[in-house]
PDB file of N, CA and C in Angstrom:
ATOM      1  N   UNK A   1      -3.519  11.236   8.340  1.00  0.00           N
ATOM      2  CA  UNK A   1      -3.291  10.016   7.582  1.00  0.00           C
ATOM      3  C   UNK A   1      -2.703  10.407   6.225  1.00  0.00           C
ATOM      4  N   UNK A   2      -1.353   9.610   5.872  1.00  0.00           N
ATOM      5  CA  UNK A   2      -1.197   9.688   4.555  1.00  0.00           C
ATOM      6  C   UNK A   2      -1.464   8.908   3.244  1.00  0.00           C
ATOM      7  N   UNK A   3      -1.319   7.315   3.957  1.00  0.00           N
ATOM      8  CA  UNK A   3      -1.812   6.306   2.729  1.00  0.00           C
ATOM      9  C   UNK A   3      -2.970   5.475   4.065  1.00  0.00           C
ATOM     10  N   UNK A   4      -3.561   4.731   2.462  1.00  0.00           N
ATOM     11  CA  UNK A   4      -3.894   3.588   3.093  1.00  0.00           C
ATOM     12  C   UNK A   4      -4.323   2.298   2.681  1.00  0.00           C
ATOM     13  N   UNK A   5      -3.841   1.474   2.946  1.00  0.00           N
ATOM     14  CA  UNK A   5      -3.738   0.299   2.201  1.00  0.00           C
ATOM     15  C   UNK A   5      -5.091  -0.886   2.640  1.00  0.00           C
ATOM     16  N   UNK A   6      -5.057  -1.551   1.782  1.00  0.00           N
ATOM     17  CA  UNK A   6      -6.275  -2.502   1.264  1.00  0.00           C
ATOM     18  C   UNK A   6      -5.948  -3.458   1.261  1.00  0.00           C
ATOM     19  N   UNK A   7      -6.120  -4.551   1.807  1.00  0.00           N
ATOM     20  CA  UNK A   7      -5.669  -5.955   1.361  1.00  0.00           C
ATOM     21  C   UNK A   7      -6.638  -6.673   0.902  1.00  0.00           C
ATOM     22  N   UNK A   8      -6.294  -7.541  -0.081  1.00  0.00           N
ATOM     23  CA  UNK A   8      -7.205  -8.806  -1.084  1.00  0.00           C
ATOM     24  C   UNK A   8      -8.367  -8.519  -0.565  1.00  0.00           C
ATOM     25  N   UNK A   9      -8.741  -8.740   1.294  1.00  0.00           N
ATOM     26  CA  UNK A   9     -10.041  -8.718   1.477  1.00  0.00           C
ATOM     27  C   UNK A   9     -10.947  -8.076   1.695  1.00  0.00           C
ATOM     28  N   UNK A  10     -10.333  -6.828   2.183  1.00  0.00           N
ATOM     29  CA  UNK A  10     -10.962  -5.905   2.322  1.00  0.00           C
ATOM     30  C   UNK A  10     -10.799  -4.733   3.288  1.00  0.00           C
ATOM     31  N   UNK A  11      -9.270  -5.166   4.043  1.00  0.00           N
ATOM     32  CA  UNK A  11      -9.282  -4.692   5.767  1.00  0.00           C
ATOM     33  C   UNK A  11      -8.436  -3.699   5.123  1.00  0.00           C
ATOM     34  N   UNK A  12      -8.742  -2.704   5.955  1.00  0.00           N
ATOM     35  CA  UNK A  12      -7.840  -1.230   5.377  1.00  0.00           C
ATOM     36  C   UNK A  12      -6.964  -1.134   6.928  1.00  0.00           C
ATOM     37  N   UNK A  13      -6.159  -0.488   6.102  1.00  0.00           N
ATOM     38  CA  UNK A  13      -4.824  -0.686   7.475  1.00  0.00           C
ATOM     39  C   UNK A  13      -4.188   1.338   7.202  1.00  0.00           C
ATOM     40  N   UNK A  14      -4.306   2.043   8.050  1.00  0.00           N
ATOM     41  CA  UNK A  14      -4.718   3.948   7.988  1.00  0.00           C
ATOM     42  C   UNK A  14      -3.132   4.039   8.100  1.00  0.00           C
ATOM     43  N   UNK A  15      -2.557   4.437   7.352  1.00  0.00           N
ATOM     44  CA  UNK A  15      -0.470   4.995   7.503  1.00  0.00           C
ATOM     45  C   UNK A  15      -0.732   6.344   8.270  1.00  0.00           C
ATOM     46  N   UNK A  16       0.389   6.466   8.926  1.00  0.00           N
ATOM     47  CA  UNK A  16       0.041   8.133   9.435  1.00  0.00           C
ATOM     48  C   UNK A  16       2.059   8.497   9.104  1.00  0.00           C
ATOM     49  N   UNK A  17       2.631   7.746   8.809  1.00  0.00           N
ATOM     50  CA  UNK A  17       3.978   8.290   8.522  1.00  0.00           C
ATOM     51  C   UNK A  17       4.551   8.366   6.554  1.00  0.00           C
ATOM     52  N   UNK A  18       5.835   8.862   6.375  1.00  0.00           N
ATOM     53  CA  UNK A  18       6.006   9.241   4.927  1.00  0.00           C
ATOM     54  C   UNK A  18       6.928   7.573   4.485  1.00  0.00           C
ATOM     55  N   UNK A  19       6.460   6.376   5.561  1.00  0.00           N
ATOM     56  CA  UNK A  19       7.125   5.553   5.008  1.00  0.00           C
ATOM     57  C   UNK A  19       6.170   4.258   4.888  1.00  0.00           C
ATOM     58  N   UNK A  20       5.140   4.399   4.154  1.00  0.00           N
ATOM     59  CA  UNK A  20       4.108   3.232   4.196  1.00  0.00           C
ATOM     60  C   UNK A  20       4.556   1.875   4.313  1.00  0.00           C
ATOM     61  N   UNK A  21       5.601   1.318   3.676  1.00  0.00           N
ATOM     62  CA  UNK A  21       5.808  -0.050   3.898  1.00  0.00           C
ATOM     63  C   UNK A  21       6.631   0.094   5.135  1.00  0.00           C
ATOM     64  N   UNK A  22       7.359   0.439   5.604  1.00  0.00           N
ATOM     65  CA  UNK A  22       7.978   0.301   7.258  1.00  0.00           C
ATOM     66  C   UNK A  22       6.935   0.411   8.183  1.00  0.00           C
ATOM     67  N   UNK A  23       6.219   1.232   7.970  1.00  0.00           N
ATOM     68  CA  UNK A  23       5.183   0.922   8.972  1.00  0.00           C
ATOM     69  C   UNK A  23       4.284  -0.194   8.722  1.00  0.00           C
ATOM     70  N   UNK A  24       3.734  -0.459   7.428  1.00  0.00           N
ATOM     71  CA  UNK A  24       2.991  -1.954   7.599  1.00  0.00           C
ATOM     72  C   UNK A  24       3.687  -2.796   7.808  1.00  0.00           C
ATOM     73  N   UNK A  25       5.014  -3.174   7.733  1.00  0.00           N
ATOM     74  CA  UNK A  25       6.323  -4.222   8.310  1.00  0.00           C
ATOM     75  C   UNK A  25       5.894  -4.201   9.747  1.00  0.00           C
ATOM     76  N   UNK A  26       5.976  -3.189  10.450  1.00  0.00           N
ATOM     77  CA  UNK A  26       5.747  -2.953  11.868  1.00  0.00           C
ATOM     78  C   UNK A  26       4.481  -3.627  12.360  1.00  0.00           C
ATOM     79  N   UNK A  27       3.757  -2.900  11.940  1.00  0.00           N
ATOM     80  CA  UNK A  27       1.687  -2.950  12.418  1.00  0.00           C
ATOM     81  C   UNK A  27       1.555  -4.599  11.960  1.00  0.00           C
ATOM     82  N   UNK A  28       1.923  -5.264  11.138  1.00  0.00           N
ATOM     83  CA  UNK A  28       2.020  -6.453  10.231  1.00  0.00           C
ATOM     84  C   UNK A  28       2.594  -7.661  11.460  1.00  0.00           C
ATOM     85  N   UNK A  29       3.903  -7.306  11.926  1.00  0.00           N
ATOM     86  CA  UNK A  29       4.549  -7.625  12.208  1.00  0.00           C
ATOM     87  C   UNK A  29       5.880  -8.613  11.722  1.00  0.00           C
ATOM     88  N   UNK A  30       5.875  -8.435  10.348  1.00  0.00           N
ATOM     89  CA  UNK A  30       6.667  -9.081   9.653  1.00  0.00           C
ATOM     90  C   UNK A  30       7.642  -7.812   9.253  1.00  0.00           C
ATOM     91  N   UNK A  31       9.242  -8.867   8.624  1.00  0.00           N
ATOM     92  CA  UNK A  31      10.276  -8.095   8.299  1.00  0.00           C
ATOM     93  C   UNK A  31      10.559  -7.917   6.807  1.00  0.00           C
ATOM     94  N   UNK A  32      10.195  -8.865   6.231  1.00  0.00           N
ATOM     95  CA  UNK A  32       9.969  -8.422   4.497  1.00  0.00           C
ATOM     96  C   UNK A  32       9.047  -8.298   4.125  1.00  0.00           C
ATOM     97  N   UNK A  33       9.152  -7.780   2.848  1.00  0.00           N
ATOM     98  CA  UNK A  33       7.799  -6.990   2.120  1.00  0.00           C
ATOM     99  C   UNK A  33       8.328  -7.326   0.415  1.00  0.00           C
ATOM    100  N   UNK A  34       7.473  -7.732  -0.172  1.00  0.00           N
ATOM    101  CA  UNK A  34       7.944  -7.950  -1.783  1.00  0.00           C
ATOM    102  C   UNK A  34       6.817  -6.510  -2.416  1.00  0.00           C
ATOM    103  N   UNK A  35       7.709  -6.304  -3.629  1.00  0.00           N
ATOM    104  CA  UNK A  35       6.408  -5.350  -4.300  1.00  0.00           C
ATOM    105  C   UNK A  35       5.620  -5.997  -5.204  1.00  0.00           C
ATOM    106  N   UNK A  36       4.702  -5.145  -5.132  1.00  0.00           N
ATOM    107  CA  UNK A  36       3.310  -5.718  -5.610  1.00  0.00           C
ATOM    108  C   UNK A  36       3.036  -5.097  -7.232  1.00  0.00           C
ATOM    109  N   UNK A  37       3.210  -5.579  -8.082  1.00  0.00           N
ATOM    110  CA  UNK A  37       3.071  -4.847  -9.593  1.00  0.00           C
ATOM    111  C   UNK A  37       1.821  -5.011 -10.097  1.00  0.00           C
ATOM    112  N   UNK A  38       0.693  -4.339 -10.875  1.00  0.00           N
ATOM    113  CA  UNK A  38       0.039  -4.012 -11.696  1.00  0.00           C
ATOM    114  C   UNK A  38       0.073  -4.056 -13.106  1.00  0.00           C
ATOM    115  N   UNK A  39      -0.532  -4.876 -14.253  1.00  0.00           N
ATOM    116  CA  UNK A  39      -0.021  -4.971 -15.656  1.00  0.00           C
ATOM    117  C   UNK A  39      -1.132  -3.384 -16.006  1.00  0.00           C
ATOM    118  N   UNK A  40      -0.830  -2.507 -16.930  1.00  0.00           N
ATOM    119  CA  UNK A  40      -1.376  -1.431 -17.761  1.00  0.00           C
ATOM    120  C   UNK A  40      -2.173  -2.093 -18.695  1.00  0.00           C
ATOM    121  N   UNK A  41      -3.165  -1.016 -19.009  1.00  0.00           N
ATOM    122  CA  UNK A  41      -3.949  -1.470 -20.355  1.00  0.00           C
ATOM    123  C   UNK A  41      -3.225  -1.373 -21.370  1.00  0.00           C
ATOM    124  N   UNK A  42      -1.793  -0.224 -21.821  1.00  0.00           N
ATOM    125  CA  UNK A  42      -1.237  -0.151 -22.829  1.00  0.00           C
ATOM    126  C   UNK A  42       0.052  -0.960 -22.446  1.00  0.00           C
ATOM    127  N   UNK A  43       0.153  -1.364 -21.858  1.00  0.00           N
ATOM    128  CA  UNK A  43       1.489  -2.340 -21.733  1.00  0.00           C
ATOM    129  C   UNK A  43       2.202  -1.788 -20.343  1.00  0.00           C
ATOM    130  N   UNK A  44       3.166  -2.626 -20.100  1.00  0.00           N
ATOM    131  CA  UNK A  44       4.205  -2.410 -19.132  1.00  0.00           C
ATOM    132  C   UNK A  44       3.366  -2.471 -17.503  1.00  0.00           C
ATOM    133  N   UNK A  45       4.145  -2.387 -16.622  1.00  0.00           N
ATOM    134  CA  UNK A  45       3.701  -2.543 -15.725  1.00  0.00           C
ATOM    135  C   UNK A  45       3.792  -1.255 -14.232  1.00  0.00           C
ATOM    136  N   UNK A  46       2.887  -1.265 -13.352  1.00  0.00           N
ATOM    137  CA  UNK A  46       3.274   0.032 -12.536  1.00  0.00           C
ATOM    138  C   UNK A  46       2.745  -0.651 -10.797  1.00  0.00           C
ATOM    139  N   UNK A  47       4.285  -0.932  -9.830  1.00  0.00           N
ATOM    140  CA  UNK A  47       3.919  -0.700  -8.628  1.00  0.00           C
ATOM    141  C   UNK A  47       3.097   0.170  -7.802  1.00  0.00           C
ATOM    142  N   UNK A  48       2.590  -0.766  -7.061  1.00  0.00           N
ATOM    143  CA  UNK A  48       0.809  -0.393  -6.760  1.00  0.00           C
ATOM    144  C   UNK A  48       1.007  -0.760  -5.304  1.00  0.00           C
ATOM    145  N   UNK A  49       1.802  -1.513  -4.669  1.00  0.00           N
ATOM    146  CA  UNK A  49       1.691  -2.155  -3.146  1.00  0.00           C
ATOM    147  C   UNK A  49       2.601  -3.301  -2.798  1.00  0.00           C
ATOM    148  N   UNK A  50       2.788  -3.646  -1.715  1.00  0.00           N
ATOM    149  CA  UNK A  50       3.706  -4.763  -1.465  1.00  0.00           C
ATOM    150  C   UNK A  50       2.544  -5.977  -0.631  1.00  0.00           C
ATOM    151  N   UNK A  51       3.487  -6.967  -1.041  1.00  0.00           N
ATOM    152  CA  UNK A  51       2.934  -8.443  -0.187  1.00  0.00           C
ATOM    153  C   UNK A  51       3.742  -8.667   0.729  1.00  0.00           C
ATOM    154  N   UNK A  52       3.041  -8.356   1.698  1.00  0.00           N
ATOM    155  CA  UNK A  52       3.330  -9.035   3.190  1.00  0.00           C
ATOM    156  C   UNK A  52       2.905  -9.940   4.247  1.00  0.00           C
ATOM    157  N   UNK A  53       3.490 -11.282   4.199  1.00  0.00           N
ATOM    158  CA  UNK A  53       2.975 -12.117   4.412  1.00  0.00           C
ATOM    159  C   UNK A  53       1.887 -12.527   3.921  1.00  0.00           C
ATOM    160  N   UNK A  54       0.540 -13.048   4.422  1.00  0.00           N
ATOM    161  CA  UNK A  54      -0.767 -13.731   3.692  1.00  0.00           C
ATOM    162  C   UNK A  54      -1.206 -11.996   2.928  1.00  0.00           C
ATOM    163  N   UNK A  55      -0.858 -11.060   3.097  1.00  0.00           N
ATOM    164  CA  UNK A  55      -1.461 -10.084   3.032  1.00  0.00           C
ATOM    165  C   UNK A  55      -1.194  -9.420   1.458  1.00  0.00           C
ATOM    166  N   UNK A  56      -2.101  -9.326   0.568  1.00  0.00           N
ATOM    167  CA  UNK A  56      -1.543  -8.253  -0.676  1.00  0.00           C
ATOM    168  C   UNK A  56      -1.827  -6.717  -0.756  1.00  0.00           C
ATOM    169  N   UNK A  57      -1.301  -5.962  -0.604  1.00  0.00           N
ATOM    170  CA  UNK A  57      -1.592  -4.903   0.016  1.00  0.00           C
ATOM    171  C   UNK A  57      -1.949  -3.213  -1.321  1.00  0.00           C
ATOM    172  N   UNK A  58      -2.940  -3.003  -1.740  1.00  0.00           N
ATOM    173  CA  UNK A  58      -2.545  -1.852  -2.465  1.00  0.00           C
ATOM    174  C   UNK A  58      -2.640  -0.822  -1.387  1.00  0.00           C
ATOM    175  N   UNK A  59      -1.829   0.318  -1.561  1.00  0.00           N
ATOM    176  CA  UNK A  59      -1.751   1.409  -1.100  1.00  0.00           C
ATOM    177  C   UNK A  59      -2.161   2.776  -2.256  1.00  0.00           C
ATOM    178  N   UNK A  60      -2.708   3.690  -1.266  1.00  0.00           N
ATOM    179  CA  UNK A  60      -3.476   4.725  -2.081  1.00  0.00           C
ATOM    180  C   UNK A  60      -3.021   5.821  -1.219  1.00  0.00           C
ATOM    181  N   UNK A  61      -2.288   6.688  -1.770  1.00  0.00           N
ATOM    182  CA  UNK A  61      -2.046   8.042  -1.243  1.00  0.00           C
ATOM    183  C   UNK A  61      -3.713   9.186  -0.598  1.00  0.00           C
ATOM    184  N   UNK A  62      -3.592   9.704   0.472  1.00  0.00           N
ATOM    185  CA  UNK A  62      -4.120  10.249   0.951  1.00  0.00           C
ATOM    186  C   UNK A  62      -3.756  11.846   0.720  1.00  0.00           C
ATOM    187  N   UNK A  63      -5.508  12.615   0.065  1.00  0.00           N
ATOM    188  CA  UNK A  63      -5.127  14.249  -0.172  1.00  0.00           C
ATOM    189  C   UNK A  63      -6.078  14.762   0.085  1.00  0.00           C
ATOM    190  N   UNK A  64      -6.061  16.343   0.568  1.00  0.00           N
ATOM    191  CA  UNK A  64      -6.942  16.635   1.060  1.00  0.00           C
ATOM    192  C   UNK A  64      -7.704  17.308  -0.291  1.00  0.00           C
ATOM    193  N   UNK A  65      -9.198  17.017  -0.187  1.00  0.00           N
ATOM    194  CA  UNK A  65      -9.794  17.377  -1.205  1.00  0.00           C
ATOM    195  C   UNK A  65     -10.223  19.089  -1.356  1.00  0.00           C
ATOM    196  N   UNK A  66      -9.943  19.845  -0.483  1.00  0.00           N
ATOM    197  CA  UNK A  66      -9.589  21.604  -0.710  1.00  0.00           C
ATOM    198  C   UNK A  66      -8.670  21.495  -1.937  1.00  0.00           C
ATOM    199  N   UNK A  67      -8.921  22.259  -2.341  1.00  0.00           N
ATOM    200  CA  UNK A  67      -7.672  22.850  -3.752  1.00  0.00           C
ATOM    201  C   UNK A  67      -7.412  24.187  -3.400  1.00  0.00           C
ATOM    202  N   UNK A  68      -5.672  23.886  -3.433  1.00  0.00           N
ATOM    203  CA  UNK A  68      -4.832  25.229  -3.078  1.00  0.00           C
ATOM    204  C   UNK A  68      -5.526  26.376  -3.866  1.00  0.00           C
TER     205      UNK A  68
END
């Protein structure tokens, strides 16, 4: 697994490829995807996930917790 995303409610949806939103397009079954932005505590803003369909989705990169 590489990401894995969260929606509003709670359902986690496991990526196993290097293209997280094509595959939730797929698994989803929908063809667009909007991105999903985050406001900062010091200002500006930082993409965090896309909305797809009823779905808001953050995604979280997956690492293995060994250190090289």
């Amino acid at each position: 697994m590489t990401h894995i995303a969260v929606d509003q409610y709670g359902q986690t949806f496991p990526l196993h490829t290097k293209h997280p939103r094509k595959e939730l397009l797929g698994y989803l079954g929908y063809k667009k995807a909007q991105r999903m932005f985050r406001d900062q505590v010091g200002g500006g803003s930082r993409h965090v996930g896309w909305v797809i369909g009823p779905h808001w989705l953050d995604v979280y990169k997956c690492e293995p917790l060994e250190q090289k």
